[in-house]
Structure formats: structure tokens, C-alpha cells
C-alpha atoms as a PDB file:
ATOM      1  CA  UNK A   1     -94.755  32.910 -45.246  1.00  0.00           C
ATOM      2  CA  UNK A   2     -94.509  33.997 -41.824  1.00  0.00           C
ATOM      3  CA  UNK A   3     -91.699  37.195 -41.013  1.00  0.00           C
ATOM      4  CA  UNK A   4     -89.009  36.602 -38.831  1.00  0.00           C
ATOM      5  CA  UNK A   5     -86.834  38.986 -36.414  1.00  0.00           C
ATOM      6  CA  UNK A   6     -83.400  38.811 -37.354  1.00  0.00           C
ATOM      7  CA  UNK A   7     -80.581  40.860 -35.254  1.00  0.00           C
ATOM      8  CA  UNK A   8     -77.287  40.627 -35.342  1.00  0.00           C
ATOM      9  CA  UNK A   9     -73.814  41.543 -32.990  1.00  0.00           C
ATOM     10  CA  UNK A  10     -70.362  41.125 -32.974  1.00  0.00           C
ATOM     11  CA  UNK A  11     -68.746  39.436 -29.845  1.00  0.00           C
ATOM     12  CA  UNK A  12     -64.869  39.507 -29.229  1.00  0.00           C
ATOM     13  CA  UNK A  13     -64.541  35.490 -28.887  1.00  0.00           C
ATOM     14  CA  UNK A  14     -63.904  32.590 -32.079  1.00  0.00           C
ATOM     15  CA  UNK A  15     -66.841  30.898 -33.169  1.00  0.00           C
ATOM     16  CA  UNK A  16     -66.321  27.780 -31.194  1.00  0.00           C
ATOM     17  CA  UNK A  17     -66.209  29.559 -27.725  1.00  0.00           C
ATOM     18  CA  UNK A  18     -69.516  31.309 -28.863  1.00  0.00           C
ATOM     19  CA  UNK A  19     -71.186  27.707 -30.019  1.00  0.00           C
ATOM     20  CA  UNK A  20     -69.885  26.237 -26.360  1.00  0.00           C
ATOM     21  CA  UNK A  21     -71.705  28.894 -24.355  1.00  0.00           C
ATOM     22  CA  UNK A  22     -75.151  28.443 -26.781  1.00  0.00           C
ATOM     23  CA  UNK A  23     -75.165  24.528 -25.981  1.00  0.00           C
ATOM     24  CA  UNK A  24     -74.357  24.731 -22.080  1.00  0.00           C
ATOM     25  CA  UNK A  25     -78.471  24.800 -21.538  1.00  0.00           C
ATOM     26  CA  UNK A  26     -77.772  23.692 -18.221  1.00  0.00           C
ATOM     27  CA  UNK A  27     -76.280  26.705 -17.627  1.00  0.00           C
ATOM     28  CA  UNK A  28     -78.841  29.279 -18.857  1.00  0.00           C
ATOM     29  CA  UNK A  29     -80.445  30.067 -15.656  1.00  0.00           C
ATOM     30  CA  UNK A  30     -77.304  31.599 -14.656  1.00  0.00           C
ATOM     31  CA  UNK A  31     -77.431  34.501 -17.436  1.00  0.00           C
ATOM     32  CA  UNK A  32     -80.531  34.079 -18.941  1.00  0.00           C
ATOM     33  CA  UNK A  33     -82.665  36.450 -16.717  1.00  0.00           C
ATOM     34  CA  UNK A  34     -86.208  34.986 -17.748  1.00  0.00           C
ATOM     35  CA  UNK A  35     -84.772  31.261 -17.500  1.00  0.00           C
ATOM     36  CA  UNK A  36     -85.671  29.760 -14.496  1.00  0.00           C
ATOM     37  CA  UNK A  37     -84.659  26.484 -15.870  1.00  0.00           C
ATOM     38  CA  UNK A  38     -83.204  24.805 -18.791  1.00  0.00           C
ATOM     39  CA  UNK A  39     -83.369  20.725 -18.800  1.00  0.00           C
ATOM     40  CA  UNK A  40     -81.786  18.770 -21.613  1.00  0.00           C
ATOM     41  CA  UNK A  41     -84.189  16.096 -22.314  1.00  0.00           C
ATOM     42  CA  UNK A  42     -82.616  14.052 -25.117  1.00  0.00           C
ATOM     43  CA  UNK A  43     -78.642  14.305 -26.152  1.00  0.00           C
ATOM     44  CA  UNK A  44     -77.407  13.335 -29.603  1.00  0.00           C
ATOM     45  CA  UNK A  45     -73.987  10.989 -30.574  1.00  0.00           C
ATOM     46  CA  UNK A  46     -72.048  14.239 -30.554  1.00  0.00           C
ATOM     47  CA  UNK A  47     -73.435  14.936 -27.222  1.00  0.00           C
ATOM     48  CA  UNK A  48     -75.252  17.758 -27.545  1.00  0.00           C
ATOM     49  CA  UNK A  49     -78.691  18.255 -26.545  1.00  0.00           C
ATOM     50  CA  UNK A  50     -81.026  17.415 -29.285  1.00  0.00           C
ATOM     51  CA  UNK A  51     -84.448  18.225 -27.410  1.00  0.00           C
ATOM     52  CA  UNK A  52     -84.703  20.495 -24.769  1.00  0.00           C
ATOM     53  CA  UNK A  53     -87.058  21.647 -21.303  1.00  0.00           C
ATOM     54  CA  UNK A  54     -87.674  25.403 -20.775  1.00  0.00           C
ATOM     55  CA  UNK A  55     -88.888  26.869 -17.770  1.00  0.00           C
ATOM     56  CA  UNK A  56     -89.409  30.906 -18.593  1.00  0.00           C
ATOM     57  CA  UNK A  57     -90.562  33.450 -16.660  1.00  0.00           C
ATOM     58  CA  UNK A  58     -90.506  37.112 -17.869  1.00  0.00           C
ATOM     59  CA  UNK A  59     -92.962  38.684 -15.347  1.00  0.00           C
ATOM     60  CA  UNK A  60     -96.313  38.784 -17.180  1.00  0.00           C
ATOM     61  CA  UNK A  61     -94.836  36.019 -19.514  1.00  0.00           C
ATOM     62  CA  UNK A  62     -94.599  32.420 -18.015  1.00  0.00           C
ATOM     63  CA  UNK A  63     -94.033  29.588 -20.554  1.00  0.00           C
ATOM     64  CA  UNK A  64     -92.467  25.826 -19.982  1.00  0.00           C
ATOM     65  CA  UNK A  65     -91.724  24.456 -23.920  1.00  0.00           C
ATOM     66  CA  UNK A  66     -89.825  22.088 -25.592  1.00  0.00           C
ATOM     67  CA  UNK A  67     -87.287  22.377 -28.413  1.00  0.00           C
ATOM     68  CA  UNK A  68     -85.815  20.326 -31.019  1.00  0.00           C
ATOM     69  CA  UNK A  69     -82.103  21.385 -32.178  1.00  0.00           C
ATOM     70  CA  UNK A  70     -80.402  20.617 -35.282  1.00  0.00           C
ATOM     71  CA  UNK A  71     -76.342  21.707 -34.846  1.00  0.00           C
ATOM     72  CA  UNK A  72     -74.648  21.725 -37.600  1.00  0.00           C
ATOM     73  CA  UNK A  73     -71.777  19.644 -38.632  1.00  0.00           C
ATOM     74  CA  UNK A  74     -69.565  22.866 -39.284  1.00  0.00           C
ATOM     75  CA  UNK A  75     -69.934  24.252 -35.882  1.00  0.00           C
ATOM     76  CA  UNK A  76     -71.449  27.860 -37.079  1.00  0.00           C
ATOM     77  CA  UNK A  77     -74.839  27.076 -37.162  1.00  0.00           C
ATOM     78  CA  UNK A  78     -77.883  25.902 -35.030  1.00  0.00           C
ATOM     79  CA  UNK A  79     -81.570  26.233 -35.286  1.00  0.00           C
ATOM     80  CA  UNK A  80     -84.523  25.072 -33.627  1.00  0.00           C
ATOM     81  CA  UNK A  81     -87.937  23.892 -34.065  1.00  0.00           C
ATOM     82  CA  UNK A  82     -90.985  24.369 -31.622  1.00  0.00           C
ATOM     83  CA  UNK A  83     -91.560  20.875 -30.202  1.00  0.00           C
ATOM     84  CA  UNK A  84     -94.469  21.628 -27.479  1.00  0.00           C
ATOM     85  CA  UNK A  85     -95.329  24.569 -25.118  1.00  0.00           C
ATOM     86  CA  UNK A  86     -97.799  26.060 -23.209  1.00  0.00           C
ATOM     87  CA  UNK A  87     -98.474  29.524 -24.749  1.00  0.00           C
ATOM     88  CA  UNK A  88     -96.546  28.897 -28.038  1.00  0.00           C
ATOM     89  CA  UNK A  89     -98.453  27.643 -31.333  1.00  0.00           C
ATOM     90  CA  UNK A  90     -95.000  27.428 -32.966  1.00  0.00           C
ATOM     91  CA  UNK A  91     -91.458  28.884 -33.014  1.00  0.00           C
ATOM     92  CA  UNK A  92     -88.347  28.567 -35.283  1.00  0.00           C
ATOM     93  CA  UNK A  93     -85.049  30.036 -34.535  1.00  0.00           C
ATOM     94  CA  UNK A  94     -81.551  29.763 -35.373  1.00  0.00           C
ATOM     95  CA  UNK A  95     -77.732  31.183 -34.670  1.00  0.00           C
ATOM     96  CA  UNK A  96     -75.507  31.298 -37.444  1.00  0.00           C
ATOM     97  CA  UNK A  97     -71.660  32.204 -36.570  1.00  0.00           C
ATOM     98  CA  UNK A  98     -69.585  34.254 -39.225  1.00  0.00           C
ATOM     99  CA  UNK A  99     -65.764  35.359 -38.643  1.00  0.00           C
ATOM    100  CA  UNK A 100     -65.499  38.704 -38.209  1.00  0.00           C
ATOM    101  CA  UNK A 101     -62.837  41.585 -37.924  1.00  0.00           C
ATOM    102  CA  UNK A 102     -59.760  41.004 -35.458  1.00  0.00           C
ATOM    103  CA  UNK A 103     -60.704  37.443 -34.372  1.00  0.00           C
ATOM    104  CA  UNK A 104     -64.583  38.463 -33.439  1.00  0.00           C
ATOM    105  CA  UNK A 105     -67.533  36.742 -34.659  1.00  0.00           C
ATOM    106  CA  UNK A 106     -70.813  38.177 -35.726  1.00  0.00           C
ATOM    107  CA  UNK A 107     -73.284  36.310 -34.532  1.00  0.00           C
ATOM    108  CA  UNK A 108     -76.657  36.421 -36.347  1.00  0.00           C
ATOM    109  CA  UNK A 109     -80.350  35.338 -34.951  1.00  0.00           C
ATOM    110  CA  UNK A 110     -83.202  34.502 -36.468  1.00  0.00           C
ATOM    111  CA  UNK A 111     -86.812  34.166 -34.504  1.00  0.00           C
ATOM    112  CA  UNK A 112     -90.310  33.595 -35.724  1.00  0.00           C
ATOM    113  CA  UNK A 113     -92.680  32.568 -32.844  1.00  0.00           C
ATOM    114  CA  UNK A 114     -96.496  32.347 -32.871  1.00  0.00           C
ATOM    115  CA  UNK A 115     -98.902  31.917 -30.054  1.00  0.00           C
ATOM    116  CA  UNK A 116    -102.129  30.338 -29.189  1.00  0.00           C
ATOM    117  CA  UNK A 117    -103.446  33.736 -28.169  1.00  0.00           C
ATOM    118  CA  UNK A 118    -104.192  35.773 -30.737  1.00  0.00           C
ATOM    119  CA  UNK A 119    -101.578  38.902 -30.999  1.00  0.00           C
ATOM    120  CA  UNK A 120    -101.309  42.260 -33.806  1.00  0.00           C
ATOM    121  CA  UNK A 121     -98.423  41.094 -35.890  1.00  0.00           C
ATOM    122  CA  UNK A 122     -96.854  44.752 -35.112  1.00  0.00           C
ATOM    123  CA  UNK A 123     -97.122  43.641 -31.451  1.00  0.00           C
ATOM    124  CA  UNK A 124     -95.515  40.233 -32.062  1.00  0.00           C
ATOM    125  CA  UNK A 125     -92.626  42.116 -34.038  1.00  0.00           C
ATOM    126  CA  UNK A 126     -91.981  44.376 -31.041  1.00  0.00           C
ATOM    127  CA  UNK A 127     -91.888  40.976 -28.686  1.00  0.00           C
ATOM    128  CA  UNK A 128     -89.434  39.072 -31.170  1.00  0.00           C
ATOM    129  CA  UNK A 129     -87.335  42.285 -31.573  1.00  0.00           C
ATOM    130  CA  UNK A 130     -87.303  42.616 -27.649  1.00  0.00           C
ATOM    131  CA  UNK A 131     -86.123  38.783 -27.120  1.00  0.00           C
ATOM    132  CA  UNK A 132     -83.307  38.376 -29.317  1.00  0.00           C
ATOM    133  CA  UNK A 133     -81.632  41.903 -28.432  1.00  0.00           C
ATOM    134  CA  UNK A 134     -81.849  40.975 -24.913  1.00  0.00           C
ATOM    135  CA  UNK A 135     -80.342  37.341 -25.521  1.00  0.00           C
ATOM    136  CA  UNK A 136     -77.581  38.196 -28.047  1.00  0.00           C
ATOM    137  CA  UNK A 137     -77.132  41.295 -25.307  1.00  0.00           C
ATOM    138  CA  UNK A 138     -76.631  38.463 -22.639  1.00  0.00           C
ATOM    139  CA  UNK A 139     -74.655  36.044 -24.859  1.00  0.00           C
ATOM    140  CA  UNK A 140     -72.052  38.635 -25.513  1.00  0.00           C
ATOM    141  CA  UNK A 141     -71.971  39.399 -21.885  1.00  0.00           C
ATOM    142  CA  UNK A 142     -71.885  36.089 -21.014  1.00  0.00           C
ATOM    143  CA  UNK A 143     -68.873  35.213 -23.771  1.00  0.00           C
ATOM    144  CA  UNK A 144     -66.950  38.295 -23.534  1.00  0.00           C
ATOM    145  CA  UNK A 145     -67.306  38.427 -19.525  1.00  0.00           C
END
């Protein structure tokens, strides 16, 4: 079984307001710094994107990929499945939403991505470790700002 990089952090905002900002992809670009652009491709009967287009530059790192989303019914959970990409092999991730203290919600990400370059699994670590503190750094920024 492959590991996965799971952080977590608490953001002063309910659940729902936190689930909005994670499914405006079109918005991304706008406080994602390494998102140059984020296309839904395919939208679901709730209207939600179901498959979508990203466009990702992080200096050395370029990548344009696909994902498939899965939101669940309850509102406090989404994951995602690797559809195609350029550099990624695979890559499965997920936010799950839990009510924390004083109205805040913890917000908890999970991320397991492999590449079509071979990488040191320490190495890989590092770069999953890297990504989701920076996004759940920007999605409390983005929610609480």
C-alpha cells in the first residue's frame, strides 16, 4: 500500500463555507499561487464539477492533469482520483470537514501522488508534505480572509 501525507488545520468558518471555497475551481488561480488555471470539464446533477483541468506551475514544476471528484452527499467530504496528467503516474486525495471548537472546522487532507519519473520515497514525502501545508495554508487564508 502506498503512504499518504495527511495534515491537518483548523479554520474559523462552518463546514459549508469551507466546502464552497474547495469547489469554486474557477476561482483557484486567484489564491492558488502555482495555479495558473483551473477548468471544470464535466459538472454533476448537483452542479459541482465532477472532472476537472489543471494548469500548474510551481517554478521547476509544470504539470496540466485531470481529476475526477467524488463530493459527498453530507457536505464534509471530497476526494479525488488521478484521471490523466503529464508528469503524474497517479494521485489520490481527499478533504474531510469535522466541527471543531467555537464554530471552527478542522479541516483534514489526505495526498498520495506518484510520478512517471522515478523519485526517493523520502523525497516524494518532503514534496507531498510541502503541497498540502501550502494549500490548507492558502485555504484558510482564502476562507478566513
Amino acid at each position: 500500500m502506498t503512504d499518504k501525507t495527511k495534515r491537518s488545520i483548523t479554520i474559523d468558518a462552518p463546514a459549508d463555507r469551507i466546502m464552497a471555497v474547495i469547489a469554486d475551481f474557477e476561482a483557484y488561480p486567484t489564491w492558488v499561487a502555482a495555479a495558473k488555471s483551473v477548468t471544470p470539464i464535466t459538472v454533476g446533477s448537483s452542479g459541482r464539477a465532477e472532472t476537472v483541468r489543471f494548469v500548474l506551475d510551481a517554478g521547476m514544476v509544470k504539470d496540466t492533469y485531470d481529476l475526477a471528484y467524488d463530493w459527498a452527499a453530507d457536505g464534509k467530504s471530497v476526494s479525488w482520483d488521478l484521471v490523466r496528467g503529464d508528469l503524474q503516474k497517479s494521485q489520490h486525495g481527499s478533504y474531510e470537514l469535522e466541527s471543531g471548537p467555537d464554530g471552527a472546522t478542522v479541516v483534514t487532507y489526505e495526498l498520495t501522488v506518484d510520478l512517471n519519473i522515478p523519485m526517493i520515497g523520502m523525497f516524494k514525502r518532503k514534496a507531498e508534505k510541502v503541497i498540502t501545508d501550502t494549500a490548507l495554508k492558502e485555504l484558510k487564508k482564502r476562507v478566513e480572509g
